[in-house]
C-alpha atoms as a PDB file:
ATOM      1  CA  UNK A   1     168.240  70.905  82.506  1.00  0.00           C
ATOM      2  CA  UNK A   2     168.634  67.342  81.391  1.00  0.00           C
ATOM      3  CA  UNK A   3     166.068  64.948  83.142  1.00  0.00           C
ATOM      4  CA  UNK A   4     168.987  63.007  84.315  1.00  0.00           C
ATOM      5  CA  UNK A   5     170.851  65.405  86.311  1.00  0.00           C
ATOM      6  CA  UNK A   6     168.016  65.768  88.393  1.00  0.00           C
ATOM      7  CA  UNK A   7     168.958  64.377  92.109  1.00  0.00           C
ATOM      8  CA  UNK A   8     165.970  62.565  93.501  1.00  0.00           C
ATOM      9  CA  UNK A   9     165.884  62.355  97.369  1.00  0.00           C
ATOM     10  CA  UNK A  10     163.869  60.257  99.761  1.00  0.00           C
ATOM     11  CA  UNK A  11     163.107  61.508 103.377  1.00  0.00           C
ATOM     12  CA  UNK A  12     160.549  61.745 105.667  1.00  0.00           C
ATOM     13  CA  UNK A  13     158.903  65.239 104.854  1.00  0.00           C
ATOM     14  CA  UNK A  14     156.513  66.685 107.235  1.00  0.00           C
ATOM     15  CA  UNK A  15     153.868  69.099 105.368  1.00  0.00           C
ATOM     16  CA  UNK A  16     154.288  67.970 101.492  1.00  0.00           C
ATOM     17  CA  UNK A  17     154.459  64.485  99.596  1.00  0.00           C
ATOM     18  CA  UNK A  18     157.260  65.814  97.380  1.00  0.00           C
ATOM     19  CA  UNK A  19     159.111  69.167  97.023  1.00  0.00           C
ATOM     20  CA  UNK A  20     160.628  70.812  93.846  1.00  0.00           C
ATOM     21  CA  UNK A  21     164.012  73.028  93.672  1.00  0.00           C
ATOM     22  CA  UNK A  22     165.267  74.751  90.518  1.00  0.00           C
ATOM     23  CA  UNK A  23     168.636  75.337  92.203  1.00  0.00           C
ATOM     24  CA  UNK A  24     170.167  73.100  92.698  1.00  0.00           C
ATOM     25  CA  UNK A  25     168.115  70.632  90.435  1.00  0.00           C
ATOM     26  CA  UNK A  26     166.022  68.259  92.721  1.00  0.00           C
ATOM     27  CA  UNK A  27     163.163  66.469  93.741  1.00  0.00           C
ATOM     28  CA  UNK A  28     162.448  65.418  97.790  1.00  0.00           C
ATOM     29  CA  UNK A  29     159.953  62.773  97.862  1.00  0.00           C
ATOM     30  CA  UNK A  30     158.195  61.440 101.345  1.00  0.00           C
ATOM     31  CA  UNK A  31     159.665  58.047 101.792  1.00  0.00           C
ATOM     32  CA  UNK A  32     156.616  56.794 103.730  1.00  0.00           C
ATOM     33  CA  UNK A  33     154.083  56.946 100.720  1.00  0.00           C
ATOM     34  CA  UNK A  34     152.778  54.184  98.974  1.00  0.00           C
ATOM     35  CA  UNK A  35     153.495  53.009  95.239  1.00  0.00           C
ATOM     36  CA  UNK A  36     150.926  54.910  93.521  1.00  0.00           C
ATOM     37  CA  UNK A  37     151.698  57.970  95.809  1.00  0.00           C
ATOM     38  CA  UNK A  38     154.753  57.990  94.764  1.00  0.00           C
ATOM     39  CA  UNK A  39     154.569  57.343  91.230  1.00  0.00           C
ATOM     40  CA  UNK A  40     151.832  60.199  91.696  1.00  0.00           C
ATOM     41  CA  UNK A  41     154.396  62.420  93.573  1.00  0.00           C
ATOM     42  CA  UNK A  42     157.378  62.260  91.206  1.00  0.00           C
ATOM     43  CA  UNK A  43     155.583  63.082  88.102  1.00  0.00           C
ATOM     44  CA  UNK A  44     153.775  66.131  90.069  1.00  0.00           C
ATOM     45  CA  UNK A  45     157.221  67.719  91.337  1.00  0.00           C
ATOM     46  CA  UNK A  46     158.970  66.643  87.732  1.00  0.00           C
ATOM     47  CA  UNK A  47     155.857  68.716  85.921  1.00  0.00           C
ATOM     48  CA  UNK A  48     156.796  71.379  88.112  1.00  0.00           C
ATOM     49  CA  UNK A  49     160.257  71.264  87.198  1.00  0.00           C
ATOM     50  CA  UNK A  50     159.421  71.224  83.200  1.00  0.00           C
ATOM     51  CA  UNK A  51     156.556  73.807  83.409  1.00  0.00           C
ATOM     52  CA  UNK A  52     157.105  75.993  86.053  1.00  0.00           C
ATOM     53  CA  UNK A  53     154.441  78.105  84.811  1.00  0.00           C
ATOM     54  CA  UNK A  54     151.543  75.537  84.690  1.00  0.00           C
ATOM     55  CA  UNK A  55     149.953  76.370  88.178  1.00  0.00           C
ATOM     56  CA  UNK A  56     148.858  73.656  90.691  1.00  0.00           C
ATOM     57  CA  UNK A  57     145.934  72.607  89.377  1.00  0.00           C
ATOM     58  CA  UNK A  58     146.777  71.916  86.187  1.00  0.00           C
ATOM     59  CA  UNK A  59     149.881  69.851  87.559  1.00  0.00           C
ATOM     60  CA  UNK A  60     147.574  67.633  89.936  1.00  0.00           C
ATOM     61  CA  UNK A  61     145.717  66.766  87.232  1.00  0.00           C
ATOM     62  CA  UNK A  62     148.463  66.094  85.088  1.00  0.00           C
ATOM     63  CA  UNK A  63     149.929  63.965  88.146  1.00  0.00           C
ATOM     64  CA  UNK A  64     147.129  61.966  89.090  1.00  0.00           C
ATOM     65  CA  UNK A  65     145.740  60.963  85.264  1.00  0.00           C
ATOM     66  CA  UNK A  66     149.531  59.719  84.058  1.00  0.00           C
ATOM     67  CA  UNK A  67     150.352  58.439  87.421  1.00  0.00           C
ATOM     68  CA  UNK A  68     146.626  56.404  86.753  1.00  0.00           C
ATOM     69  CA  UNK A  69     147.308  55.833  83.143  1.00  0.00           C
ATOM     70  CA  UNK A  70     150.843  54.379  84.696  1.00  0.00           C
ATOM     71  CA  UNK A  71     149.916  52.276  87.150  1.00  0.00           C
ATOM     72  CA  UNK A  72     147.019  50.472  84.701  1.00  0.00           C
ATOM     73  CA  UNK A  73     149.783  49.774  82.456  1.00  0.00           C
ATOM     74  CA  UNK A  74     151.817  48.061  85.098  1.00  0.00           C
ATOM     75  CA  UNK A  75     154.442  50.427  85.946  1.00  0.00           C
ATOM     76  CA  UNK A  76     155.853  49.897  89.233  1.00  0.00           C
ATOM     77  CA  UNK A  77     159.155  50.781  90.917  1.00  0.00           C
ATOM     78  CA  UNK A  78     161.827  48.179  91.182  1.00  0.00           C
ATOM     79  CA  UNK A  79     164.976  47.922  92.233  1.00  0.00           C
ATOM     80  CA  UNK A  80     166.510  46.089  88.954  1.00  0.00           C
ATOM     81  CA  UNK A  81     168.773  49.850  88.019  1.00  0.00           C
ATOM     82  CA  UNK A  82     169.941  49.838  91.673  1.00  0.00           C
ATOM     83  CA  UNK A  83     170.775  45.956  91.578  1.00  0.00           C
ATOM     84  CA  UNK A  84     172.835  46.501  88.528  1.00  0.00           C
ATOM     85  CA  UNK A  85     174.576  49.705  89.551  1.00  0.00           C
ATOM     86  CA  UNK A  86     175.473  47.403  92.658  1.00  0.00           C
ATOM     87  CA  UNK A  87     176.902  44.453  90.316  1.00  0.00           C
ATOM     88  CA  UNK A  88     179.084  46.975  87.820  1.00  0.00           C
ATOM     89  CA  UNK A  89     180.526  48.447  90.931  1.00  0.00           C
ATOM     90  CA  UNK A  90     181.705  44.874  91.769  1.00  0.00           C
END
């Protein structure tokens, strides 16, 4: 599965920051968490997705040390690839 055909959802989720599905190919992510949480969050449930076998300790820690790694680079979410899907729709 293609990293792109991934469908990446935002809701309010109850008992998990994010949630990963095989079938169909997706990603639920809690809409209320912060930046870093979610930066955190979508490269947890996206290691899930690539290694299903790692177990969940080895994807936390693969979550929170890129998400860090990230983040000190300056990586942030925008809305720039919304804005322009937006404009080419025009």
């Amino acid at each position: 599965m293609k990293p792109s055909n991934i469908k990446v959802i935002y809701k309010k989720l109850k008992d998990a920051r994010g949630y990963c599905y095989n079938k169909p190919a997706k990603i639920e992510i809690d809409s209320t968490l912060t930046d870093i949480e979610l930066l955190d969050t979508l490269i947890h449930e996206f290691t899930h997705h690539i290694q299903p076998y790692l177990d969940e300790d080895k994807v936390e820690k693969i979550g929170n040390e890129m998400a860090e790694f990230l983040w000190k680079q300056g990586y942030r979410k925008t809305n720039i690839c919304q804005t322009k899907l937006q404009l080419k729709a025009k």
